[in-house]
Protein backbone atom coordinates (compact mmCIF):
# COMPACT_ATOMS: atom_id res chain seq x y z
CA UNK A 1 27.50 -6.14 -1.72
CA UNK A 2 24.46 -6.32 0.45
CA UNK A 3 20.80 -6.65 -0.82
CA UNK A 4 18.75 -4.44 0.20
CA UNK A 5 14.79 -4.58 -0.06
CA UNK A 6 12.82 -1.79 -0.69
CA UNK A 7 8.89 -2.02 1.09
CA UNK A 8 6.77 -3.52 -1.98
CA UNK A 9 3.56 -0.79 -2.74
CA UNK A 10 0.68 -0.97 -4.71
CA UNK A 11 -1.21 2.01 -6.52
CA UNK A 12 -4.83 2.78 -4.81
CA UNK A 13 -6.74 1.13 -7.27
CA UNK A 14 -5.05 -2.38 -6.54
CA UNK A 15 -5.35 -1.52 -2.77
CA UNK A 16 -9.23 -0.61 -2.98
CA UNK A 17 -9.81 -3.43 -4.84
CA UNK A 18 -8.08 -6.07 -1.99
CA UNK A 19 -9.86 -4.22 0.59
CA UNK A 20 -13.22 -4.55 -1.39
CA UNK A 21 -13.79 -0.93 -1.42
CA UNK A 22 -14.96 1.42 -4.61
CA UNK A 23 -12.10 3.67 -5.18
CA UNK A 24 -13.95 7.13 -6.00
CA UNK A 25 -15.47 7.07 -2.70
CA UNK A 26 -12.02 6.56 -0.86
CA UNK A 27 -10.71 9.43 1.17
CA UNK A 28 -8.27 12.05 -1.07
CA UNK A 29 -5.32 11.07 0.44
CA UNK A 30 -5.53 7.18 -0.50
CA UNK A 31 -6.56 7.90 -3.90
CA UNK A 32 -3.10 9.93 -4.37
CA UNK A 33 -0.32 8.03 -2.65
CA UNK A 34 1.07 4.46 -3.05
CA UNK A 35 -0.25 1.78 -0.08
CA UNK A 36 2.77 -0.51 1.23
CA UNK A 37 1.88 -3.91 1.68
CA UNK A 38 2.38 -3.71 5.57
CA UNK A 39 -0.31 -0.53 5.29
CA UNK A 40 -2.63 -2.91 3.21
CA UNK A 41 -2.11 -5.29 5.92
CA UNK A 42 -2.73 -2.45 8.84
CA UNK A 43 -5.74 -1.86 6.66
CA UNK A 44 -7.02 -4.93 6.84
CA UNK A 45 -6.31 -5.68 10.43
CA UNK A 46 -7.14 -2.35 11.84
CA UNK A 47 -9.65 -0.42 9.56
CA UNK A 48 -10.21 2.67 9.76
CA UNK A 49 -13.86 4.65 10.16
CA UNK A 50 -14.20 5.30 6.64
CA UNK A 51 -13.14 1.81 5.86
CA UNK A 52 -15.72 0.23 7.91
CA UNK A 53 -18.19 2.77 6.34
CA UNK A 54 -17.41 1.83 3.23
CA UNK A 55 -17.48 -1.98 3.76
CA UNK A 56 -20.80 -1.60 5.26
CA UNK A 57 -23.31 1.02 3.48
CA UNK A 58 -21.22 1.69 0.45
CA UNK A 59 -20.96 2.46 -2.55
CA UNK A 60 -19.88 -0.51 -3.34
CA UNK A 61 -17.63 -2.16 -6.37
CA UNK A 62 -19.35 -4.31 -9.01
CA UNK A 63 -17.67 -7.55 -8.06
CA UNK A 64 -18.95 -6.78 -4.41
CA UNK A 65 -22.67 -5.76 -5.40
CA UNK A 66 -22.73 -9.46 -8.14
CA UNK A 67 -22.03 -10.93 -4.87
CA UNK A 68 -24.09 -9.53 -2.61
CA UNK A 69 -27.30 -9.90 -5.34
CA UNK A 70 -25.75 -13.59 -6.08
CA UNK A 71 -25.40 -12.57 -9.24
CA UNK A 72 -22.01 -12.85 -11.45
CA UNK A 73 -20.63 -9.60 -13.06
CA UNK A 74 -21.94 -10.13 -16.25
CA UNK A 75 -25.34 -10.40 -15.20
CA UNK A 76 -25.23 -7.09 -13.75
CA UNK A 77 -24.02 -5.43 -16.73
CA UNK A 78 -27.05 -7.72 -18.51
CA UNK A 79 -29.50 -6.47 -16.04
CA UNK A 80 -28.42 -2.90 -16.77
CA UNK A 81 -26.20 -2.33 -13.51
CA UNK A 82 -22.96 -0.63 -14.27
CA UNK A 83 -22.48 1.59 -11.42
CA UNK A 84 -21.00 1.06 -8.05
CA UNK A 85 -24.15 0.72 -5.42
CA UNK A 86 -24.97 1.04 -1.81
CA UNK A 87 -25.89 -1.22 0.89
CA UNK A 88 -29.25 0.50 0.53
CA UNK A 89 -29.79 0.12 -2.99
CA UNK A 90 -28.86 -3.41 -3.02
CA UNK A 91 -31.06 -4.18 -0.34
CA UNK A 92 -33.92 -2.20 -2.37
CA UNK A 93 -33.17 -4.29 -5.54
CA UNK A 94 -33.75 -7.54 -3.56
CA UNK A 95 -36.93 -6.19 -2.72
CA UNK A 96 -38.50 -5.34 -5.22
CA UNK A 97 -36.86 -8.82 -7.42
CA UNK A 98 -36.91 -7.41 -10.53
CA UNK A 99 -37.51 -10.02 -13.62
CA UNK A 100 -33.88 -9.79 -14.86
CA UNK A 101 -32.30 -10.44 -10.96
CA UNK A 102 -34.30 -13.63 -10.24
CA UNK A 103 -33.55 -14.71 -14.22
CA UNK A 104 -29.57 -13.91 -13.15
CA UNK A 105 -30.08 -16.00 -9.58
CA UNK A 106 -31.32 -18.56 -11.18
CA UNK A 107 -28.61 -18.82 -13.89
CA UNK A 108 -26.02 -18.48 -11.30
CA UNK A 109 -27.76 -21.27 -8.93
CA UNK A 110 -27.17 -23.48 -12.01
CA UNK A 111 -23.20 -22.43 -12.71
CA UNK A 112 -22.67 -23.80 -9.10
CA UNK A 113 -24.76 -26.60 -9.21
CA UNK A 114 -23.08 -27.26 -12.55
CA UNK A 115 -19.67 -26.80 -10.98
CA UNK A 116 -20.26 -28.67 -7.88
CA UNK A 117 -21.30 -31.78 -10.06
CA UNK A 118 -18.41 -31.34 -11.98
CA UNK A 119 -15.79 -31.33 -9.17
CA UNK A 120 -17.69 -34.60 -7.14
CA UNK A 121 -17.06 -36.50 -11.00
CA UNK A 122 -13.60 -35.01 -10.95
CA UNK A 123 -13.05 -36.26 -7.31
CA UNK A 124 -14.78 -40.01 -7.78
CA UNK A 125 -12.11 -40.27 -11.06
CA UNK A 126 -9.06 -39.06 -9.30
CA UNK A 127 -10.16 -41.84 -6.06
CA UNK A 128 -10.82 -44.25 -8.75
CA UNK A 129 -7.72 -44.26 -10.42
């Protein structure tokens, strides 16, 4: 009996969210089919024009826009942000500051300072013990 492997695929959604891309503004045809993990990785390595579009003016996926405002996701959705947004309209909010996206900076400057003190205590125990 002889095994026989079958190429692995993911459904769009899972692929557009590896590639870092909002899903509703992917071409037809990748919303619709499955993507095999060597097409993820073609993807990836060789992207397309409306991939590189995409990736660079948008719209783009919440967990893309929190980290291009340095903001986490829930501060978005606190600061009223729910849709996907463009490269333009990012830029616009970090123009004009509003109150709530320097409160969330701020807030999220203090998670990773939090964090980073947390993981030099963690690493002078472990050399310590």
């Amino acid at each position: 009996m002889t095994s026989h492997q079958s190429a692995q695929t993911m459904k769009p959604a899972t692929a557009a969210k590896k590639l870092g891309v909002y899903l509703p503004a992917t071409p037809a045809e990748f919303q619709q089919g499955s993507v095999s993990r060597a097409e993820l990785d073609e993807l990836q390595a060789n992207p397309p024009e409306w991939l590189r579009e995409l990736r660079h003016n948008g719209p783009h996926p919440r967990p893309v826009v929190a980290a291009k405002l340095g903001v986490s996701i829930s501060g978005l959705a606190r600061g009223g942000v729910t849709e996907a947004l463009t490269t333009e309209q990012i830029e616009a909010l970090k123009s004009e500051m509003p109150e709530w996206l320097a409160k969330e900076r701020a807030t999220q400057a203090e998670v990773r300072k939090e964090a980073a003190r947390l993981k030099q205590r963690d690493a002078e125990r472990a050399g310590s013990a």
